[in-house]
N, C-alpha and C. Protein backbone atom coordinates (compact mmCIF):
# COMPACT_ATOMS: atom_id res chain seq x y z
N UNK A 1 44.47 -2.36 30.06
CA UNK A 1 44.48 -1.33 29.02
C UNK A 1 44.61 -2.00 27.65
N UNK A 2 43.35 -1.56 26.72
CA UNK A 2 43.62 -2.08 25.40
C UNK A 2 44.56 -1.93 24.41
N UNK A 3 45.15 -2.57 23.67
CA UNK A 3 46.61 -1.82 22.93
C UNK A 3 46.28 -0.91 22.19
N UNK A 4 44.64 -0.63 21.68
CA UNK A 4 44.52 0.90 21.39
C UNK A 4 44.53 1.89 21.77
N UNK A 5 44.58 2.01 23.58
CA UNK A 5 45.04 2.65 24.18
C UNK A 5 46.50 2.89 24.47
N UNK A 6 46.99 1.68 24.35
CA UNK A 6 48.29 2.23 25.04
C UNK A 6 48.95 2.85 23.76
N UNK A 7 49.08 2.48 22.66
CA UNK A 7 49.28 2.63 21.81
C UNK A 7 49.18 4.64 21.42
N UNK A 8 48.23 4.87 22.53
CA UNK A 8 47.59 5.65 22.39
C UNK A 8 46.76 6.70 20.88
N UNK A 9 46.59 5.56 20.45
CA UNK A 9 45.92 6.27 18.63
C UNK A 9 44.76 7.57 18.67
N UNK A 10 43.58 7.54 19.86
CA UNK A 10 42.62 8.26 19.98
C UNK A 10 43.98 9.67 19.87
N UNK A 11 44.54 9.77 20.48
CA UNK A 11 45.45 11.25 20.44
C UNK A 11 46.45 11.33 19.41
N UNK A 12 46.67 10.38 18.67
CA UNK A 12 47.30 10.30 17.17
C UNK A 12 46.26 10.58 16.19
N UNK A 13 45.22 10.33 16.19
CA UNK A 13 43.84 10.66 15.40
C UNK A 13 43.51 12.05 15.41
N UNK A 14 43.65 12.95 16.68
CA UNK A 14 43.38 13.84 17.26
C UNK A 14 44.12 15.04 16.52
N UNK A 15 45.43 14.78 16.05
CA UNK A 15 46.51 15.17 15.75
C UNK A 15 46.83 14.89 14.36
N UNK A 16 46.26 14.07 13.70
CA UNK A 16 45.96 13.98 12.28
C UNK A 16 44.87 14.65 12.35
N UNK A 17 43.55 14.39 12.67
CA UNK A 17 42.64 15.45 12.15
C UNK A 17 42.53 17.13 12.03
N UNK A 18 43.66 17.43 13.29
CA UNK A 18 44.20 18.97 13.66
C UNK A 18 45.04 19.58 12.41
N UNK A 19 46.07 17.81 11.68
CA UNK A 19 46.54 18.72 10.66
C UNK A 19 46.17 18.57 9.89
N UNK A 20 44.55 18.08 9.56
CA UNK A 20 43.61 18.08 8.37
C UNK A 20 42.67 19.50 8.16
N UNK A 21 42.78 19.73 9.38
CA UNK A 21 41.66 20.63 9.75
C UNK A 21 42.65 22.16 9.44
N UNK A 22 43.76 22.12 9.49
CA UNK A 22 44.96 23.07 8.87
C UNK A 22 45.13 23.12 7.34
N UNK A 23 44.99 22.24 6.66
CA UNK A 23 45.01 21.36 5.41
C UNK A 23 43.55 22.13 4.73
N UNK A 24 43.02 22.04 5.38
CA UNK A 24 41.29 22.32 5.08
C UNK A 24 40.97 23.77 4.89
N UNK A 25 41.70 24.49 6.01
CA UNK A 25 41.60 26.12 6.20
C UNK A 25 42.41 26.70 5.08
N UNK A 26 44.00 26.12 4.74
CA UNK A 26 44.55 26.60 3.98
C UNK A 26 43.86 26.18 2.60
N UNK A 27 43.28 25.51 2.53
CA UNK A 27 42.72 25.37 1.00
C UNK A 27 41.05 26.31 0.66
N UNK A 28 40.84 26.37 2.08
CA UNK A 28 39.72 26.61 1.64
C UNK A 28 39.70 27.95 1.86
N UNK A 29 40.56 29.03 2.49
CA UNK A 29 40.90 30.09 2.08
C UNK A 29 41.61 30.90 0.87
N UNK A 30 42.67 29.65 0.13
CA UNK A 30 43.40 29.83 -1.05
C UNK A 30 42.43 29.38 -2.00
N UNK A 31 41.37 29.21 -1.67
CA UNK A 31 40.06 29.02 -2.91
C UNK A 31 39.38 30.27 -3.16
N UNK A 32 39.26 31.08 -1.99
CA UNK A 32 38.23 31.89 -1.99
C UNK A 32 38.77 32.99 -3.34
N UNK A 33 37.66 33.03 -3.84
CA UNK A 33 37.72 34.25 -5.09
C UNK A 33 38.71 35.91 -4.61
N UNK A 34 39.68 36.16 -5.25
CA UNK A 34 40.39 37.24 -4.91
C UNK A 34 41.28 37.28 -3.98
N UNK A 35 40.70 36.44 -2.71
CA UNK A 35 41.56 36.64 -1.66
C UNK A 35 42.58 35.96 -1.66
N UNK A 36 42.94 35.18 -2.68
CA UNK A 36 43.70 34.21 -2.39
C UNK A 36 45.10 35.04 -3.78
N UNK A 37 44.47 35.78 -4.46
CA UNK A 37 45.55 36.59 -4.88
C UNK A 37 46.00 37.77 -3.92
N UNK A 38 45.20 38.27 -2.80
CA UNK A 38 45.54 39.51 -2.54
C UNK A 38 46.46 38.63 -0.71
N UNK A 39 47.07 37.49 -0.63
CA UNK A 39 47.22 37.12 0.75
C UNK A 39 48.34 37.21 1.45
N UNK A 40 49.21 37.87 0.05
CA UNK A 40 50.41 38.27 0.63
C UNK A 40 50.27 39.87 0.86
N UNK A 41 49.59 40.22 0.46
CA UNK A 41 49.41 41.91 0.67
C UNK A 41 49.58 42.35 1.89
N UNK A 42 49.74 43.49 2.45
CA UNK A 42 50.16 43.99 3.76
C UNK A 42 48.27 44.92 3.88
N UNK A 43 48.10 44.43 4.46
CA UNK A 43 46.26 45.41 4.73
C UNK A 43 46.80 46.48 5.31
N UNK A 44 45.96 47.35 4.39
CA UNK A 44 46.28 49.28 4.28
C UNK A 44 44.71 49.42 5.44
N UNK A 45 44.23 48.86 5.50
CA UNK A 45 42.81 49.15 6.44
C UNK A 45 42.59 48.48 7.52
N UNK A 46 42.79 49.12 9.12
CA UNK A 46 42.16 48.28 9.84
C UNK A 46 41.37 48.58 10.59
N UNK A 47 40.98 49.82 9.75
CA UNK A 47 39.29 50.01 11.19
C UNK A 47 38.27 49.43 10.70
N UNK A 48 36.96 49.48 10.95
CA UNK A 48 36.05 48.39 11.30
C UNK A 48 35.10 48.90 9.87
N UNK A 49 34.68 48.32 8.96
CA UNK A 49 34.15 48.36 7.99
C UNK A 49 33.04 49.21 7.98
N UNK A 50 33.07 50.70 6.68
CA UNK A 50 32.14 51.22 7.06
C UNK A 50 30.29 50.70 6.04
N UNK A 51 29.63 52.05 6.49
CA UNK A 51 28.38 51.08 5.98
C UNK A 51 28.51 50.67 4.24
N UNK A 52 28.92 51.70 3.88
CA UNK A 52 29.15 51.30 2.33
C UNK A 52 29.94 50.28 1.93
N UNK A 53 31.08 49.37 2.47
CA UNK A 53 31.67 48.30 2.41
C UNK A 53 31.14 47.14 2.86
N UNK A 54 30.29 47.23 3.99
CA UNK A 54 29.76 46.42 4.73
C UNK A 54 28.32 45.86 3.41
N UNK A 55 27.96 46.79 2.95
CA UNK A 55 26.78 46.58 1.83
C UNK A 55 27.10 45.88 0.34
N UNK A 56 28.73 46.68 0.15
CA UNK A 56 29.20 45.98 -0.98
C UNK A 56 29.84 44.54 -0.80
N UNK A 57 30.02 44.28 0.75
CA UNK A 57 30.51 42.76 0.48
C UNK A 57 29.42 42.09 0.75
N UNK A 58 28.64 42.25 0.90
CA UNK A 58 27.42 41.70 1.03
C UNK A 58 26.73 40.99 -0.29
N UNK A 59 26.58 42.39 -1.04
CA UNK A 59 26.53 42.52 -2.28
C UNK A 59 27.06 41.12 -3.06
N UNK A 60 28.62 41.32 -2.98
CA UNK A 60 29.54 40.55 -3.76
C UNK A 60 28.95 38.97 -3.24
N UNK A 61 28.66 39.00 -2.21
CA UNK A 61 28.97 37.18 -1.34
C UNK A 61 27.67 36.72 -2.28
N UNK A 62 26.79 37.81 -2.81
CA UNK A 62 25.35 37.13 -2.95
C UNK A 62 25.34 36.89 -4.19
N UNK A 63 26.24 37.45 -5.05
CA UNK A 63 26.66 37.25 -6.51
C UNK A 63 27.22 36.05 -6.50
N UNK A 64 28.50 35.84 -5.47
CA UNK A 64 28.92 34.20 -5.22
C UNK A 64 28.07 33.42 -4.97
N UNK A 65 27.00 33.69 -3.94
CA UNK A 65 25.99 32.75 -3.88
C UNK A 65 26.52 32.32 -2.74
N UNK A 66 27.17 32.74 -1.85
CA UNK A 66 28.34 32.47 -0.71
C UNK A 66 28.27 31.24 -0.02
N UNK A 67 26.49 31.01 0.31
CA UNK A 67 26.21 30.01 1.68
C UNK A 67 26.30 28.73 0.81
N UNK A 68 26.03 28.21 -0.79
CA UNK A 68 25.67 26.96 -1.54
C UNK A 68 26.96 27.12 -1.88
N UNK A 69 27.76 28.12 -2.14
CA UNK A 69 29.29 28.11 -2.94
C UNK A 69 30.28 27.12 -1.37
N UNK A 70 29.88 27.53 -0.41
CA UNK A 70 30.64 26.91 0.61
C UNK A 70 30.36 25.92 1.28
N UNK A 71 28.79 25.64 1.16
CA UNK A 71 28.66 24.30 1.36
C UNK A 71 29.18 23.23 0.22
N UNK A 72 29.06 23.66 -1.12
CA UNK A 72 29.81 22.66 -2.11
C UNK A 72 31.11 22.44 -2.18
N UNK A 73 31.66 23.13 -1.41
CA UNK A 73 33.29 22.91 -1.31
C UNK A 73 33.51 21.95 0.23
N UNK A 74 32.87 22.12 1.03
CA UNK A 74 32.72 21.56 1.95
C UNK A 74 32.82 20.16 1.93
N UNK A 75 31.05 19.91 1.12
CA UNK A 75 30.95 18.26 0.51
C UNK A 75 31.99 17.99 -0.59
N UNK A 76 32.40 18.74 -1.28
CA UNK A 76 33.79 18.24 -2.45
C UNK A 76 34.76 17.81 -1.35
N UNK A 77 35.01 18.66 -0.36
CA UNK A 77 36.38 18.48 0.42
C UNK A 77 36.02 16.98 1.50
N UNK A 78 35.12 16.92 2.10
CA UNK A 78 34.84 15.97 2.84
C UNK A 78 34.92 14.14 2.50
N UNK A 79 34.32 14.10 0.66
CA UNK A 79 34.92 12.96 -0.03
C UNK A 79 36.06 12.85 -0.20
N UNK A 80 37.00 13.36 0.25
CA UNK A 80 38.52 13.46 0.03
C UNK A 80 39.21 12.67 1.30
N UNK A 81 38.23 13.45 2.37
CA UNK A 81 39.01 13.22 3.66
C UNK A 81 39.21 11.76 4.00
N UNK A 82 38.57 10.47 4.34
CA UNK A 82 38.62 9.07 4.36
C UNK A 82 40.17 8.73 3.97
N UNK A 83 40.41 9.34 2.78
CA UNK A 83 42.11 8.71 2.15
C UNK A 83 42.74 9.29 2.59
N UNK A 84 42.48 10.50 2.69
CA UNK A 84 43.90 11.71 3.34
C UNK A 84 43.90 11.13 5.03
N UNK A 85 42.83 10.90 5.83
CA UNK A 85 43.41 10.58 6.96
C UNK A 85 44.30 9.29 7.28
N UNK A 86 43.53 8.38 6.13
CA UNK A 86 44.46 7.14 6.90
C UNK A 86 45.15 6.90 5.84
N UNK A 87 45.36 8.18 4.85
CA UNK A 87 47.40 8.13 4.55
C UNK A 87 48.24 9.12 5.52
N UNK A 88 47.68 9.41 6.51
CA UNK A 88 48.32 10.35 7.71
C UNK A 88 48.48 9.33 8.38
N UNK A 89 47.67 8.48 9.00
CA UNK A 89 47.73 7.51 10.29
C UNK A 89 48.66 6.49 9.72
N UNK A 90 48.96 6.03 8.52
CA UNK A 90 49.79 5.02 7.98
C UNK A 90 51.22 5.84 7.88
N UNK A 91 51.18 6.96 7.62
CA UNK A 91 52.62 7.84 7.64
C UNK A 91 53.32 7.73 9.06
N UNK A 92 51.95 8.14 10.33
CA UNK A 92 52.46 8.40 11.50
C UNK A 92 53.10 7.17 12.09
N UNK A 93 52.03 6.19 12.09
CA UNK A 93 52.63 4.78 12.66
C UNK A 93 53.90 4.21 12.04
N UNK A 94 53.54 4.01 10.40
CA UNK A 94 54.80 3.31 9.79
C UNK A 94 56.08 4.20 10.21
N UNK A 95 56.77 5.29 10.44
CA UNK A 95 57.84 6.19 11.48
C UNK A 95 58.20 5.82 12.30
N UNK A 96 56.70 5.36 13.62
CA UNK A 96 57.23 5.71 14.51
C UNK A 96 58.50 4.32 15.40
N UNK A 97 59.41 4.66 15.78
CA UNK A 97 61.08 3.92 16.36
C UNK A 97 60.17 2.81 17.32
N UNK A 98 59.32 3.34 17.60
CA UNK A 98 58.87 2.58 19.04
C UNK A 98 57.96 1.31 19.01
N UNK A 99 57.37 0.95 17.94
CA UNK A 99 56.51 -0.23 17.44
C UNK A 99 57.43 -1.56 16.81
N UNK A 100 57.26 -2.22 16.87
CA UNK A 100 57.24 -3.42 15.74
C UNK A 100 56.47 -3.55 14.90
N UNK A 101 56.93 -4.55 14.15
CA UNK A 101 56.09 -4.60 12.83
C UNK A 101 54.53 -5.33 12.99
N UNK A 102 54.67 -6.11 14.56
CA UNK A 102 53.36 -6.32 15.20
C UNK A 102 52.35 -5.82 15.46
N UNK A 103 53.39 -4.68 16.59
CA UNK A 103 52.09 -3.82 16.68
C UNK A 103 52.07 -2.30 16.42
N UNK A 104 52.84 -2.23 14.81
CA UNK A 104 52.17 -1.06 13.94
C UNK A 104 50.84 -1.76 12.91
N UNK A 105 50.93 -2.98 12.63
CA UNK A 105 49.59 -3.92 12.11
C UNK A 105 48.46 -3.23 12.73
N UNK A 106 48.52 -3.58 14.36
CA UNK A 106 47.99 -3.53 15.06
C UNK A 106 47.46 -2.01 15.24
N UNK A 107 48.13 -1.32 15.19
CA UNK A 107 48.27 0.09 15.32
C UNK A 107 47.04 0.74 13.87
N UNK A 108 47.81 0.24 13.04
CA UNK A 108 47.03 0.91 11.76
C UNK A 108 45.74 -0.18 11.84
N UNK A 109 45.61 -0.93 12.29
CA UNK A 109 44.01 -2.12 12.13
C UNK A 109 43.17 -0.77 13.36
N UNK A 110 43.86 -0.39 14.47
CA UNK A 110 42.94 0.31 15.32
C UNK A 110 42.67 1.68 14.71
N UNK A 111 43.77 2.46 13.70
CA UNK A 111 43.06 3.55 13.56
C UNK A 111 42.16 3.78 12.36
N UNK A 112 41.95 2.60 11.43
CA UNK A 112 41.20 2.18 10.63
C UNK A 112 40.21 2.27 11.30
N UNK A 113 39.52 1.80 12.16
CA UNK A 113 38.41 1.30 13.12
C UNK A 113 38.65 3.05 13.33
N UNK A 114 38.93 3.64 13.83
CA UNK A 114 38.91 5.05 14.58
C UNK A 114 38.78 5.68 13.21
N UNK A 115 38.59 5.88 11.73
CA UNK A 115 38.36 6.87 10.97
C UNK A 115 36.42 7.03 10.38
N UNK A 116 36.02 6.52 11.10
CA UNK A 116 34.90 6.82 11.00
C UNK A 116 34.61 7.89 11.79
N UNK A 117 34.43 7.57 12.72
CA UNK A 117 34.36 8.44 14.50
C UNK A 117 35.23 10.18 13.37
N UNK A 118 36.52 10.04 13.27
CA UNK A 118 37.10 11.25 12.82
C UNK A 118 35.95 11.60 11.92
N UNK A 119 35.37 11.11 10.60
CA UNK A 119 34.46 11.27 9.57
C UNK A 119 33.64 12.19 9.81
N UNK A 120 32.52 11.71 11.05
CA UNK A 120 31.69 11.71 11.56
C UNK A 120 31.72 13.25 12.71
N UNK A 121 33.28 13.44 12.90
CA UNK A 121 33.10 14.24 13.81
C UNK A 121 33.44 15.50 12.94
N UNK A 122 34.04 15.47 11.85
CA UNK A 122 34.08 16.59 10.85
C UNK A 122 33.27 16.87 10.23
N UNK A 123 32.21 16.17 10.01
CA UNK A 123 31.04 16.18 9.42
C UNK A 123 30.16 17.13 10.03
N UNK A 124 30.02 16.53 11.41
CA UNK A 124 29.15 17.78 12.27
C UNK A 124 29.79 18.87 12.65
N UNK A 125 30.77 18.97 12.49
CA UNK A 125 31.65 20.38 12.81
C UNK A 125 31.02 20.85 11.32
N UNK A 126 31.45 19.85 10.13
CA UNK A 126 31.04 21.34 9.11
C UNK A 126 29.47 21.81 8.64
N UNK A 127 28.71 20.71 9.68
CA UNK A 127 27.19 20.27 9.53
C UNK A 127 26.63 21.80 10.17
N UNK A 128 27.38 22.35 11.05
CA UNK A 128 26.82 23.27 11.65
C UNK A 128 26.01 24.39 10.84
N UNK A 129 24.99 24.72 11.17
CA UNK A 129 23.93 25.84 10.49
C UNK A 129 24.53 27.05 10.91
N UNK A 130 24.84 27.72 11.90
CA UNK A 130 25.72 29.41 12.21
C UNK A 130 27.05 28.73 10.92
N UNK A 131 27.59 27.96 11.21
CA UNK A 131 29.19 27.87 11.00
C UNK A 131 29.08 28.98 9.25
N UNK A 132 28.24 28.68 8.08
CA UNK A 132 28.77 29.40 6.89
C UNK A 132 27.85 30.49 7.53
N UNK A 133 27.17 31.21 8.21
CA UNK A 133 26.62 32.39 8.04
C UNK A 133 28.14 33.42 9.30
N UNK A 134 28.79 32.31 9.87
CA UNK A 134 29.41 32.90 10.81
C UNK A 134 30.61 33.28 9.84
N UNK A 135 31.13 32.47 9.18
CA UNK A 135 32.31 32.51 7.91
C UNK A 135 31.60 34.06 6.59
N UNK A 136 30.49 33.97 6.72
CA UNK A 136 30.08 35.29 5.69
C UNK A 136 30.56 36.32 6.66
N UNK A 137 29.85 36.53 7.79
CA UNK A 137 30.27 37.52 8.63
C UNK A 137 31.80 37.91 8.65
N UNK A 138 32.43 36.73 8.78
CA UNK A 138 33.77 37.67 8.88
C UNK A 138 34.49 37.67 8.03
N UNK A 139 33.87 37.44 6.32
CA UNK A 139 34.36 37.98 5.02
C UNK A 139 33.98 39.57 4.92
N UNK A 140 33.44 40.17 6.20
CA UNK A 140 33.15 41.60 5.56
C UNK A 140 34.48 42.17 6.11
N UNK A 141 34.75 42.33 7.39
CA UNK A 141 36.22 42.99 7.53
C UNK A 141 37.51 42.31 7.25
N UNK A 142 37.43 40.89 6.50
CA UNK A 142 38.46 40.23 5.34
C UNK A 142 38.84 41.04 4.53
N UNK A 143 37.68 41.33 3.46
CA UNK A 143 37.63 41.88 2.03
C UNK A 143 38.36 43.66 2.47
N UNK A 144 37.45 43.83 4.01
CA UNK A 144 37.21 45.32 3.78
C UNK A 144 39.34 45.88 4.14
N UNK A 145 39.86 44.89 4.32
CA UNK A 145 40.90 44.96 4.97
C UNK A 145 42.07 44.94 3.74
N UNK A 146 41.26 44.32 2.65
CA UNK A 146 42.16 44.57 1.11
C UNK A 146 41.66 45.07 0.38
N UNK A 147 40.67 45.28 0.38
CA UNK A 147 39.56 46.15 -0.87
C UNK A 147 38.99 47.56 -0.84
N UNK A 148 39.11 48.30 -1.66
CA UNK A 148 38.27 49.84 -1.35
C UNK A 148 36.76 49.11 -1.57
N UNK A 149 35.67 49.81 -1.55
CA UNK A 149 34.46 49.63 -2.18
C UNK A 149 34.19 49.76 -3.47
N UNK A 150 35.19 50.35 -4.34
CA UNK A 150 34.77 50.06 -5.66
C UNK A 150 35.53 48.91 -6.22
N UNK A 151 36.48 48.22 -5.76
CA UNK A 151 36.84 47.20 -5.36
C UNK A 151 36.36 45.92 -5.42
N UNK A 152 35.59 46.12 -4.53
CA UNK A 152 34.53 44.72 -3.96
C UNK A 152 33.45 45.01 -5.09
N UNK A 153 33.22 46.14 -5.31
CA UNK A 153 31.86 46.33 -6.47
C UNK A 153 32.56 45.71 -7.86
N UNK A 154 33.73 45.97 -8.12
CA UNK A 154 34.22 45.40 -9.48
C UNK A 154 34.36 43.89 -9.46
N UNK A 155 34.72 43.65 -8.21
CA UNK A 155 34.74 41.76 -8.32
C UNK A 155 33.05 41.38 -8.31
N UNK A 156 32.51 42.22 -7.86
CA UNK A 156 31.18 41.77 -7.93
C UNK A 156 30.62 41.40 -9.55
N UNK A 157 30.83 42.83 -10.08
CA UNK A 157 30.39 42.80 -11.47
C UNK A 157 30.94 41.62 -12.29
N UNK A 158 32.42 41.58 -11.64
CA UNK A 158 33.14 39.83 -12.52
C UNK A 158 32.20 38.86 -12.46
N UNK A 159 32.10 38.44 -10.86
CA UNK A 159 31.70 37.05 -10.53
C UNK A 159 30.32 36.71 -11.76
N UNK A 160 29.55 38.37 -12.00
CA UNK A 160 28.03 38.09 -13.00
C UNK A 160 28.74 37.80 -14.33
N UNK A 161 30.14 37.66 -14.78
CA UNK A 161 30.42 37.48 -16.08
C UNK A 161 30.17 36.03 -16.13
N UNK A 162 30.66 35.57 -17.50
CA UNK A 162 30.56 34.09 -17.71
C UNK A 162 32.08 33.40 -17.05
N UNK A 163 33.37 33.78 -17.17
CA UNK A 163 34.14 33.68 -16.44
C UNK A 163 34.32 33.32 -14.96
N UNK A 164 33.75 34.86 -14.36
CA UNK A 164 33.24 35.31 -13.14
C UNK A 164 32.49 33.41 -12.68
N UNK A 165 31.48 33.34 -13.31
CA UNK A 165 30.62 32.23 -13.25
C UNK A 165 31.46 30.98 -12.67
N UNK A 166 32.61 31.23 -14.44
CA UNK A 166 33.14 29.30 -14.03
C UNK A 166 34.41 29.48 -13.08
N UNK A 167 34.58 30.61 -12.20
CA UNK A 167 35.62 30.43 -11.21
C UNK A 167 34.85 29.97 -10.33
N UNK A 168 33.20 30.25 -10.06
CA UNK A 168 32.46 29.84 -9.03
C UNK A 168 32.21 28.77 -9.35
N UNK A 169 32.03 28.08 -10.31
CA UNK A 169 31.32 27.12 -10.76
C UNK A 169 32.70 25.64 -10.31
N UNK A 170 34.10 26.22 -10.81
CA UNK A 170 35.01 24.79 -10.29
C UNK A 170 35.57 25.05 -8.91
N UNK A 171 35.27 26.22 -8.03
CA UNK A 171 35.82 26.48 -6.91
C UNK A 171 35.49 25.17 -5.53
N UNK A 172 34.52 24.39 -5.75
CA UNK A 172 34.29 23.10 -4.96
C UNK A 172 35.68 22.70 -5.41
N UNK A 173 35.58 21.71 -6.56
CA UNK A 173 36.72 21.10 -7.23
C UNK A 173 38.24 21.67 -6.69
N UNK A 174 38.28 22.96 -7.15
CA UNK A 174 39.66 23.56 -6.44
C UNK A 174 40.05 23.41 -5.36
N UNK A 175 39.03 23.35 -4.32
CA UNK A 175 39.34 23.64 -3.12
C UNK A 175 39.77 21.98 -2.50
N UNK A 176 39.14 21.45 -2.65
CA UNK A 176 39.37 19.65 -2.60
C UNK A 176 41.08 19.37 -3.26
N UNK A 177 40.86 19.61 -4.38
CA UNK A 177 42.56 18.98 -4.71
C UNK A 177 43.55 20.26 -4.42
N UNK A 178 42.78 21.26 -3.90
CA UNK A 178 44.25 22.24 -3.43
C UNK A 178 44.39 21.47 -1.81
N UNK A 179 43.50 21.08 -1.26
CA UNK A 179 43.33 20.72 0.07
C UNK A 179 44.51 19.27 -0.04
N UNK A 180 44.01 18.51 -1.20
CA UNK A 180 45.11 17.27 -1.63
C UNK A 180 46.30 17.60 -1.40
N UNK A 181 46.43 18.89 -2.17
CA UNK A 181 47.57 19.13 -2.29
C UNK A 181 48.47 19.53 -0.64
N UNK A 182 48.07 20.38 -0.13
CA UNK A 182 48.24 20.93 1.00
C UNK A 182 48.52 19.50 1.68
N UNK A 183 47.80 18.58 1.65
CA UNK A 183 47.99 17.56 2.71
C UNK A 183 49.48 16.28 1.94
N UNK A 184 49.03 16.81 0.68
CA UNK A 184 50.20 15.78 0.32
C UNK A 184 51.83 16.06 0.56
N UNK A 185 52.00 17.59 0.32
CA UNK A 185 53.16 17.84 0.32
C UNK A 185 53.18 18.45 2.20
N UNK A 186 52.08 18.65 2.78
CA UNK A 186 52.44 19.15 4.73
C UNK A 186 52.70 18.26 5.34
N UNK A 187 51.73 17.10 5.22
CA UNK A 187 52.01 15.97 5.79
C UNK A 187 53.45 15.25 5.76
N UNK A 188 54.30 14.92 4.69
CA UNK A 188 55.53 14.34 4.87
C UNK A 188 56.25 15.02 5.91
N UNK A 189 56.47 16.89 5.55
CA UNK A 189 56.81 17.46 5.80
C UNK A 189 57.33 17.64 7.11
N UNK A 190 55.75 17.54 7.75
CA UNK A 190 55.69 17.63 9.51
C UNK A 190 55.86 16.21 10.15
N UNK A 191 55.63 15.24 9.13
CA UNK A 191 55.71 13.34 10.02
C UNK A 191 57.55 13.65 10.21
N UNK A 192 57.83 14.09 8.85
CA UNK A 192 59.45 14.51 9.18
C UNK A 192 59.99 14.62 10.09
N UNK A 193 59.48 15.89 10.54
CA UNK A 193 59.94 16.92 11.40
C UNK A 193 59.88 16.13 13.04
N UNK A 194 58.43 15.29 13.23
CA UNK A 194 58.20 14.23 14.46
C UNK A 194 58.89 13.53 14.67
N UNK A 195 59.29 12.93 13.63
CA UNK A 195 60.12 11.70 13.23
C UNK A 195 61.67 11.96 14.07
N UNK A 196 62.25 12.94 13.32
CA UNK A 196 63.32 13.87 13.87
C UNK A 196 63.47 13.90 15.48
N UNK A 197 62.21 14.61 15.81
CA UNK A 197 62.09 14.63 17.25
C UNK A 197 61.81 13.41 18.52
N UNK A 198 61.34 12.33 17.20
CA UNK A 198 61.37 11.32 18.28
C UNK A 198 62.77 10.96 17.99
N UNK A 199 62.98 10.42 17.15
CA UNK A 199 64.54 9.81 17.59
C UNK A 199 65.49 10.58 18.07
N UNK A 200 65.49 11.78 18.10
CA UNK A 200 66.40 12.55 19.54
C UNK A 200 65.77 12.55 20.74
N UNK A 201 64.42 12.53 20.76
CA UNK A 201 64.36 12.23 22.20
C UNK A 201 64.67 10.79 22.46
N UNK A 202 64.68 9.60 21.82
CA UNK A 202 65.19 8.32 22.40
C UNK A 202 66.64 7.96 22.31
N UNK A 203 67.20 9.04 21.95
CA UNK A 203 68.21 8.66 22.05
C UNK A 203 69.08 8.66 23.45
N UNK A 204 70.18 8.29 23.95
CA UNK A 204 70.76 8.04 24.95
C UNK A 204 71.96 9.27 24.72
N UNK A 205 71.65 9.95 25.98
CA UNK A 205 72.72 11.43 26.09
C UNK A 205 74.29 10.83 26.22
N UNK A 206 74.72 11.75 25.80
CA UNK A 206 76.52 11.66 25.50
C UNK A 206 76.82 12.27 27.02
């Protein structure tokens, strides 16, 4: 068994990219126009969107420009990822009780070698052609779940302002360093929390 196995990094990788991919959702939902003010709200609506809502979010997504607005946040967020993972894999290893200073070297030289493969595999996850038409789809009973229809028609009319414009226009940008953000301050957070849990589990019972 190779010490990148035993070591077991492929499932430390696995587990950084899971809390990238958490990192990613929360930013890239706290980007989205409106919704990200309305997310503490308690939804007054939960039946199934009728036709006039279903038309006005439609409406609205096409004013955003929805499918190029989310692929550009996508590629903004994806140049990010390379540093954010292997300042996760350098967090996880440098912690963990159970290495030496040998073979955490060793440890971080293998998951270096393993952040491509991660790259590569987020890439085609966000490469997918359904994936943004599947994400429009279920912005209609999102919106319809905080918004009346005149509602969704008034954010519509924003997004055509010049304003309206440059929230769409830096929302790539946003979504990338809110994603920074998310990973800068979750990540300690939860290596913490591991950290914690490994050294009580190695410890020797009273």
């Amino acid at each position: 068994m190779s010490i990148y196995k035993s070591l077991n990094i492929p499932q430390a990788m696995r587990k950084i990219v899971a809390t990238f991919f958490a990192a990613f959702s929360l930013a890239f939902l706290a980007t989205l126009p409106a919704l990200a003010q309305s997310a503490q709200a308690t939804p007054a609506r939960q039946a199934a969107p009728s036709p006039a809502m279903k038309v006005a979010v439609r409406r609205m997504l096409d004013a955003m420009q929805f499918p190029q607005l989310t692929r550009n946040i996508f590629d903004q967020m994806l140049q990010s990822v390379p540093a954010m993972i292997r300042q996760s894999a350098q967090q996880q290893i440098s912690m963990d009780p159970k290495l030496d200073a040998q073979r955490k070297a060793r440890a971080l030289a293998n998951a270096e070698e393993e952040i491509p493969l991660a790259i590569a595999t987020l890439t085609q996850v966000l490469a997918d052609p359904t994936l943004i038409e599947e994400l429009g789809d279920e912005m209609v009973p999102l919106y319809a779940r905080f918004y009346t229809v005149q509602e969704v028609e008034q954010l519509t009319a924003f997004y055509q302002t010049p304003l309206g414009r440059k929230m769409l226009s830096t929302m790539p940008q946003l979504s990338a360093e809110s994603m920074a953000i998310s990973q800068r301050v979750l990540i300690p957070r939860v290596n913490a929390v591991l950290d914690q849990v490994m050294r009580a589990a190695t410890q020797s019972p009273q």
